[in-house]
Protein backbone atom coordinates (compact mmCIF):
# COMPACT_ATOMS: atom_id res chain seq x y z
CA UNK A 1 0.00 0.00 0.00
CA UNK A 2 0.89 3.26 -0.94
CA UNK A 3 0.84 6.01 2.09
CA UNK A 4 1.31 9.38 2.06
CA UNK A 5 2.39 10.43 5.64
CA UNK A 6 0.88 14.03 6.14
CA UNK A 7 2.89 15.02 9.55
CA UNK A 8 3.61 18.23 11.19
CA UNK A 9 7.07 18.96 9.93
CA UNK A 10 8.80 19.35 12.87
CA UNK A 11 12.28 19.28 11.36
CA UNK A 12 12.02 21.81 9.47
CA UNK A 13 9.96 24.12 11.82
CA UNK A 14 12.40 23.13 14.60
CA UNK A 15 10.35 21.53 16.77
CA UNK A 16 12.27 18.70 17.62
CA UNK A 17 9.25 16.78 19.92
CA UNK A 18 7.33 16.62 16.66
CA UNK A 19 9.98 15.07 14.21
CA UNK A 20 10.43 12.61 16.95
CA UNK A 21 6.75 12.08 16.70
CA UNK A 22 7.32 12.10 12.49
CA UNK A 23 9.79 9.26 12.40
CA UNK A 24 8.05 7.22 14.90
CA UNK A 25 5.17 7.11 12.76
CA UNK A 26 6.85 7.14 9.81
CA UNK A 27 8.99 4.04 11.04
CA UNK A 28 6.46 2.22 11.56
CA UNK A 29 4.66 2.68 8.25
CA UNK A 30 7.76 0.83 6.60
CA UNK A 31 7.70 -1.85 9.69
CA UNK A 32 4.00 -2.62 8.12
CA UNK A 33 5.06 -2.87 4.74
CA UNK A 34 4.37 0.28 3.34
CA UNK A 35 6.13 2.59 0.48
CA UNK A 36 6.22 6.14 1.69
CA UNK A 37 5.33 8.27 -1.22
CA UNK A 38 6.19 12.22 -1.70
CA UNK A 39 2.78 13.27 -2.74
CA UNK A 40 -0.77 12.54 -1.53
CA UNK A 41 -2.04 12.45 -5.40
CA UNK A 42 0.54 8.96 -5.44
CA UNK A 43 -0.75 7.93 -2.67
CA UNK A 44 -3.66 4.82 -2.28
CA UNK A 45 -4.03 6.23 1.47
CA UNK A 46 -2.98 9.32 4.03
CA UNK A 47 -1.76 8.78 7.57
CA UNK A 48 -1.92 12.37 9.58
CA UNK A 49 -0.11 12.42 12.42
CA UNK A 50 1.88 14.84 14.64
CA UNK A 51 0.45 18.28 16.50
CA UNK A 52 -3.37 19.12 16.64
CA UNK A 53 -5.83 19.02 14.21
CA UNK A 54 -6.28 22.85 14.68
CA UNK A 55 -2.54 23.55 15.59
CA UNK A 56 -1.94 26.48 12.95
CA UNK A 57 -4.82 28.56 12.78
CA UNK A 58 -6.01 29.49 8.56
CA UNK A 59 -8.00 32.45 7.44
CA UNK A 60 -11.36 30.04 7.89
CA UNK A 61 -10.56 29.12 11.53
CA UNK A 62 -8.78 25.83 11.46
CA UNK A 63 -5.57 24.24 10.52
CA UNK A 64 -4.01 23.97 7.41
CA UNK A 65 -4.87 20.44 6.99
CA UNK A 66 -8.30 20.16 7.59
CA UNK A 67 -9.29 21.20 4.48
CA UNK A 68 -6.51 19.88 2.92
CA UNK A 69 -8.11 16.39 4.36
CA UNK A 70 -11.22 17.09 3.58
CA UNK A 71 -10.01 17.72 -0.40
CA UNK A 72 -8.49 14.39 -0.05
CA UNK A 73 -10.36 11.60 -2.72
CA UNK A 74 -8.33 8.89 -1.22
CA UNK A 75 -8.89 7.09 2.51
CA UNK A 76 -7.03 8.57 5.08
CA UNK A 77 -6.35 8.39 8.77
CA UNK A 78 -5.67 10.60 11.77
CA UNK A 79 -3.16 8.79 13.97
CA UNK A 80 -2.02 10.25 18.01
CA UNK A 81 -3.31 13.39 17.08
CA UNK A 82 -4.28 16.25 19.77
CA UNK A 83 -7.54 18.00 19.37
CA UNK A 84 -7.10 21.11 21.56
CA UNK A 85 -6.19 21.25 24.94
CA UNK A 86 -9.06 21.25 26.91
CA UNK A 87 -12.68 22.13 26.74
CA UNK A 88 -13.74 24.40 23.87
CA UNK A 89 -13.37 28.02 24.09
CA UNK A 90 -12.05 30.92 22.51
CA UNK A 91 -12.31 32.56 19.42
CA UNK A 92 -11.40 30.05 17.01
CA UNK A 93 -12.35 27.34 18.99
CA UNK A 94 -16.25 28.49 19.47
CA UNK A 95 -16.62 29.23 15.80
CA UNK A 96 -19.28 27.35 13.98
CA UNK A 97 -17.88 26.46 10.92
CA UNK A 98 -14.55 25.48 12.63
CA UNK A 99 -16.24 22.77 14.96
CA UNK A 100 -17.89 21.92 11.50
CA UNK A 101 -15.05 21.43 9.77
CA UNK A 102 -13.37 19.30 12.87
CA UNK A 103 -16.50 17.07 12.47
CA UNK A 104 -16.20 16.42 9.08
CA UNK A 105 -12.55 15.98 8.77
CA UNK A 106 -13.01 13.07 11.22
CA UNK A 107 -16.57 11.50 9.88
CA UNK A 108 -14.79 11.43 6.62
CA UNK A 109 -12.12 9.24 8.08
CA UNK A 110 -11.69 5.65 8.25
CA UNK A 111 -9.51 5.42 11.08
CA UNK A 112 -9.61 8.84 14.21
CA UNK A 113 -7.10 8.14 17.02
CA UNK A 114 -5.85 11.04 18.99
CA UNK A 115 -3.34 11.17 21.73
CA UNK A 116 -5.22 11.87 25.41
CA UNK A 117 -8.52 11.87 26.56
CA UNK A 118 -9.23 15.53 26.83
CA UNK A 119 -9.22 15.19 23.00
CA UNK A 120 -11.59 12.87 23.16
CA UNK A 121 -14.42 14.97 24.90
CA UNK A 122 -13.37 17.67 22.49
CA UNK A 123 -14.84 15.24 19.79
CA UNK A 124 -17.49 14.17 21.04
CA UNK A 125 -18.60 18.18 22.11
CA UNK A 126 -17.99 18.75 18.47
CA UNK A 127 -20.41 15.39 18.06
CA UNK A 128 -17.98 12.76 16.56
CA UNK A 129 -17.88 9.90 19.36
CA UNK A 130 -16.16 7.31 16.99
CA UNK A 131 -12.38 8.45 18.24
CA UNK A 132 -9.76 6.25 19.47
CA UNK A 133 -6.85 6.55 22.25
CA UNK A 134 -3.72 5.96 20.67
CA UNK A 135 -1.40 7.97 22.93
CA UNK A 136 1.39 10.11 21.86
CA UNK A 137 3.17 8.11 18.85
CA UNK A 138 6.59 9.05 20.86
CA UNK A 139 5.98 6.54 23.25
CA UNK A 140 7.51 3.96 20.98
CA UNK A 141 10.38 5.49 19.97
CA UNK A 142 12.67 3.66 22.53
CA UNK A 143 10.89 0.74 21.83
CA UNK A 144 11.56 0.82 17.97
CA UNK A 145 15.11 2.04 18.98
CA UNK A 146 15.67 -1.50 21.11
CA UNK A 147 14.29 -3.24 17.82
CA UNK A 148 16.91 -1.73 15.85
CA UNK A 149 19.64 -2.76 18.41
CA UNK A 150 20.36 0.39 19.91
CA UNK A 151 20.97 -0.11 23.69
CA UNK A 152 18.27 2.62 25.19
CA UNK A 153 18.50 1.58 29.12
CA UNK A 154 18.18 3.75 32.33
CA UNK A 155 20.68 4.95 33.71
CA UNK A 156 21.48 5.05 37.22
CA UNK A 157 24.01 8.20 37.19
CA UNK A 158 24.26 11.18 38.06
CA UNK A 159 22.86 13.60 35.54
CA UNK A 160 20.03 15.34 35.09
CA UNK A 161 18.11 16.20 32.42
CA UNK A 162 17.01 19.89 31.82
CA UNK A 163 14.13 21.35 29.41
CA UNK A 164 12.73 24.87 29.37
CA UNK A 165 9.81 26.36 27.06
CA UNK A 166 9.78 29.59 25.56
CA UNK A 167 7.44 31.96 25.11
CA UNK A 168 5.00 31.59 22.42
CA UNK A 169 2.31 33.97 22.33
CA UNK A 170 0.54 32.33 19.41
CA UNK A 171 -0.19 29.21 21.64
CA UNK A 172 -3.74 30.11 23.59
CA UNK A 173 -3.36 27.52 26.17
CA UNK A 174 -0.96 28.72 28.61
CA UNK A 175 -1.75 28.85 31.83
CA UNK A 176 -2.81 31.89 33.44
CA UNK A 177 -0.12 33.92 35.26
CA UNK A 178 2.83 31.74 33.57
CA UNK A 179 5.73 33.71 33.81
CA UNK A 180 8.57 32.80 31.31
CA UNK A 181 11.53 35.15 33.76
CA UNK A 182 10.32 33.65 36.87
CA UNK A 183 10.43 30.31 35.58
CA UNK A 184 13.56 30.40 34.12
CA UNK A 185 14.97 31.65 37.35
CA UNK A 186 13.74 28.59 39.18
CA UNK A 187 15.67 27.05 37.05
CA UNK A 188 18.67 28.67 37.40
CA UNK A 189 18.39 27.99 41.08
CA UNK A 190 17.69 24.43 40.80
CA UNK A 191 21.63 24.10 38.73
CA UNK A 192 22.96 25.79 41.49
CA UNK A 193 21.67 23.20 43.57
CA UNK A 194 22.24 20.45 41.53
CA UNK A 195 25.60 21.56 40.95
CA UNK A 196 26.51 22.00 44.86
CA UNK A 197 24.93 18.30 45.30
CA UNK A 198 27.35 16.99 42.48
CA UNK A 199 24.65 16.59 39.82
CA UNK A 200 25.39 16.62 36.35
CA UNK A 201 22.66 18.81 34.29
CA UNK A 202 22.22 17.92 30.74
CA UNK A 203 20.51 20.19 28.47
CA UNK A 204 17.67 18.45 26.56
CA UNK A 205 16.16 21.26 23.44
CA UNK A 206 13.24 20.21 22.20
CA UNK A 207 12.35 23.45 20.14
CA UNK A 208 14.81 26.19 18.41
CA UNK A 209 13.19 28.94 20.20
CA UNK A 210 14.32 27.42 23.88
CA UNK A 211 17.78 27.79 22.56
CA UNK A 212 18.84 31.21 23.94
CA UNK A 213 17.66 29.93 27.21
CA UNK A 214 19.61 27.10 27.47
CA UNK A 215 22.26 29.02 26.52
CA UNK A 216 21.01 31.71 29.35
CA UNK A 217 21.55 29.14 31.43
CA UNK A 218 25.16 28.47 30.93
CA UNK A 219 24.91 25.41 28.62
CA UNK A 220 26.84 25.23 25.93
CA UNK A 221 24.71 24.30 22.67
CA UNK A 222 27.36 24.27 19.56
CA UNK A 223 26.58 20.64 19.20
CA UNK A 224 22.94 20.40 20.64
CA UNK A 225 21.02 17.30 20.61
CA UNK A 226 18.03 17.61 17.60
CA UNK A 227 18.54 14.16 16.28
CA UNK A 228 15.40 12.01 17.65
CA UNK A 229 17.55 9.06 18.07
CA UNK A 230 20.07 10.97 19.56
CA UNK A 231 17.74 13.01 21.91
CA UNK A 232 16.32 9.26 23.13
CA UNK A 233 20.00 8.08 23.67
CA UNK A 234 20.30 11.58 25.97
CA UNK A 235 17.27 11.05 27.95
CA UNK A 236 18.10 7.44 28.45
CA UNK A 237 21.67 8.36 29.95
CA UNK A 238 19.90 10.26 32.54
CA UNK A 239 18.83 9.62 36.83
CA UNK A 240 15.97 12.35 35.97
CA UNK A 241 14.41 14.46 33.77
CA UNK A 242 13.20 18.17 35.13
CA UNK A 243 11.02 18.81 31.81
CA UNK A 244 9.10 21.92 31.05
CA UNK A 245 8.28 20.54 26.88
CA UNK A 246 5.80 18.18 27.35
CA UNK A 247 8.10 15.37 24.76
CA UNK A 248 10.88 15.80 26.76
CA UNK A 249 8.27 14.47 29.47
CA UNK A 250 7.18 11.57 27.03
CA UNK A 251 10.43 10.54 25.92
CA UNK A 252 11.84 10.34 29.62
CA UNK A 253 8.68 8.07 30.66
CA UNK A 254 9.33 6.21 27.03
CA UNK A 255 13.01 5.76 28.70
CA UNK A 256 11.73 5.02 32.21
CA UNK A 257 13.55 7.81 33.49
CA UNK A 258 11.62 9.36 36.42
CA UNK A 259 11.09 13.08 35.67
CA UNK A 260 9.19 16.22 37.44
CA UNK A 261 7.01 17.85 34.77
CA UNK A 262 6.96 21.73 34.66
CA UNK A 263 3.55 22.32 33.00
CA UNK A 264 2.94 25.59 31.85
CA UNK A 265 0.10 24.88 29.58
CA UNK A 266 -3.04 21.94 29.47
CA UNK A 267 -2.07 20.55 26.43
CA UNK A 268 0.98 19.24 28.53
CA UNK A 269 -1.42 18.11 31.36
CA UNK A 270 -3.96 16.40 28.95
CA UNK A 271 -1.09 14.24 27.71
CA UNK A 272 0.76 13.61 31.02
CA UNK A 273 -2.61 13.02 32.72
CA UNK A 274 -3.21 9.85 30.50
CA UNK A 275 -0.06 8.22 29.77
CA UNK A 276 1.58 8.53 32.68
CA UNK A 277 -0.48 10.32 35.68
CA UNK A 278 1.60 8.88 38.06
CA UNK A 279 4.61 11.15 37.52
CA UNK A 280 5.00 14.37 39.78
CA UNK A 281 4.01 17.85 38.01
CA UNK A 282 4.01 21.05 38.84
CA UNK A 283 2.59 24.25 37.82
CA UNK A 284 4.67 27.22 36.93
CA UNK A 285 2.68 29.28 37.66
CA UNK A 286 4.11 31.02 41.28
CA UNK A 287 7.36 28.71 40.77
CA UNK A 288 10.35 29.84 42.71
CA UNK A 289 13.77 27.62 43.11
CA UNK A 290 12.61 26.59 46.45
CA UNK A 291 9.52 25.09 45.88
CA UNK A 292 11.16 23.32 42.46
CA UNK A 293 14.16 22.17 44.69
CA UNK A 294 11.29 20.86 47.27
CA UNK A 295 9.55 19.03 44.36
CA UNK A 296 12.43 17.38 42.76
CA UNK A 297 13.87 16.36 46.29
CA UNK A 298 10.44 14.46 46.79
CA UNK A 299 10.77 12.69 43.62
CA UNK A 300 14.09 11.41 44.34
CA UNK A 301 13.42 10.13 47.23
CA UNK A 302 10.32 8.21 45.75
CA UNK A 303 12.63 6.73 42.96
CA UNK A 304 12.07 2.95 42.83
CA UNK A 305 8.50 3.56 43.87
CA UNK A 306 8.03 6.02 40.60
CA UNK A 307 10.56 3.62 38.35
CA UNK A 308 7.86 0.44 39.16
CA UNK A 309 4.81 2.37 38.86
CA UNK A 310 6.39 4.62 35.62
CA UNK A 311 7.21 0.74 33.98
CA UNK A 312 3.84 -0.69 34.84
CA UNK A 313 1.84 2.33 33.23
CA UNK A 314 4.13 2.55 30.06
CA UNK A 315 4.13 -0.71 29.18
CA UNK A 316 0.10 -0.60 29.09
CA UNK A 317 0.91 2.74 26.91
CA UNK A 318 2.68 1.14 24.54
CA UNK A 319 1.16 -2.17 23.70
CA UNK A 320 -2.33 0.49 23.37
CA UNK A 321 -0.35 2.95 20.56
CA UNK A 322 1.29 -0.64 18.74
CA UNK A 323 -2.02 -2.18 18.64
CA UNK A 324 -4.42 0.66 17.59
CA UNK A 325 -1.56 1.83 15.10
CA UNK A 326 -1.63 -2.06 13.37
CA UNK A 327 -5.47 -1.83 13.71
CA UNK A 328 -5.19 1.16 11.47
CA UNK A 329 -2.99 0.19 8.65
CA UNK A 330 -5.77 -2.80 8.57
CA UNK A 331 -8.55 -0.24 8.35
CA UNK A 332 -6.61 1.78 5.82
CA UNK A 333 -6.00 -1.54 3.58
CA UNK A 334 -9.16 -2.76 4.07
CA UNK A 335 -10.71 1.05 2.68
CA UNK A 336 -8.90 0.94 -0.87
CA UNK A 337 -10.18 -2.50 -1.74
């Protein structure tokens, strides 16, 4: 079968949580036999995966590939998609023909999985109830990496993992009274700590705009990790992960690697919440380097509690996102005969 994978081009945007999200899928296209083609006309089906289905907002309300999908005279699929980040509202969000367009992009398809329950509700408000839970695609990546005999295990060291989020103020699900200096100043306090405690931190960029505060931070980026292979390999060399992008949260619980979740939007929540809602989070909003310090001392000292629970939960995750992913490519096949 002939796919055309219609992804959120996160290499080229540079945002590195969604080409790890790209190959994953893409991966696992080829694993299920198969050939990738460059255009959607060549194609005898679509896979869409990656970001939300109304991530980059058009002129009529909704993303870019709605209508795109909707144009589509071939089957297609929507695969660990998000669909917002929590209950309707908004501009964009409350417009008629934009929840009319979300409906029909996904009664047209033969296959709706999206990546966390809140996205779920959001279909069924728009009044599609046929969607699936897939979980983020990332989830797998370790697993695929294993496959491939990479050796992606836990480490029991002493580094940390650090991830920080820019400010974007085209995304309209921050939180409330997030505030990007404060935050970041947490942070800085936190590597003092860690440092004085003999931690290793280990910067972990998930998007080009958190560059220049890594580097704000003191980390040196000429060679920064972008790679999603190498990013896993990263994660999977660390004790912890102290993540404020929600993939560097996925990939660490994809790794096993016990990590304290900075959320400073839902979308982050909505995905933590149900893949892995045993992890410790925090908001940051009213963060100060005490109260992180406080947080990441509790979830050290909770380790092998967190690593068993973290394992348990994940492996659930991932059998879910292997099995609804095969399911698809059957649905897909089945739709061209």
């Amino acid at each position: 079968m002939r796919v055309y994978h219609f992804h959120y081009d996160g290499k080229r945007r540079g945002n590195w949580g969604e080409w790890a999200t790209a190959y994953v899928v893409g991966k696992m296209l080829l694993s299920a036999g198969c050939n990738l083609v460059q255009q959607p006309e060549d194609a005898d089906a679509v896979v869409c995966s990656g970001g939300t289905l109304l991530d980059t907002l058009g002129q009529d309300g909704v993303g870019p590939r709605v209508p795109k999908l909707l144009r589509l005279k071939c089957p297609y699929a929507i695969f660990g998609m998000g669909v917002a980040a929590e209950p309707f509202r908004g501009t964009y969000q409350e417009s008629a023909d934009s929840r009319m367009n979300l409906r029909s992009v996904c009664e047209k398809a033969v296959y709706v999985g999206v990546r966390d329950e809140g996205s779920l509700e959001n279909l069924q408000v728009v009044g599609f109830t046929g969607g699936s839970l897939t979980y983020d695609p990332t989830v797998l990546l370790p697993l695929l990496l294993r496959q491939q005999g990479m050796n992606v295990v836990n480490s029991n060291g002493r580094s940390i993992g650090i991830s920080v989020a820019a400010h974007n103020p085209n995304v309209l699900t921050v939180l409330k009274g997030r505030n990007p200096e404060r935050t970041l100043d947490a942070v800085r306090g936190f590597l003092n700590y860690a440092d004085k405690h003999g931690w290793e931190c280990v910067p972990l960029c998930f998007n080009i705009v958190d560059i220049p505060l890594l580097c704000s931070l003191g980390f040196a980026l000429a060679s920064h990790v972008t790679d999603p292979i190498l990013m896993c390999m990263t994660i999977s060399t660390c004790r912890y992960v102290v993540g404020e992008r929600m993939h560097a949260c996925l990939l660490a619980a994809a790794c096993r690697t016990p990590f304290l979740a900075l959320v400073y939007k839902q979308v982050m929540s909505a995905a933590l919440n149900s893949v892995v809602p045993v992890m410790p989070r925090m908001s940051v909003v009213g963060i100060d380097e005490n109260k992180l310090i406080r947080e990441f001392a509790r979830m050290a000292s909770e380790e092998q509690v967190l690593r068993s629970e973290l394992n348990l939960w994940f492996l659930q995750a991932e059998l879910t996102c292997a099995e609804e992913f095969l399911h698809m490519v059957k649905v897909l096949q089945q739709a061209r005969r």
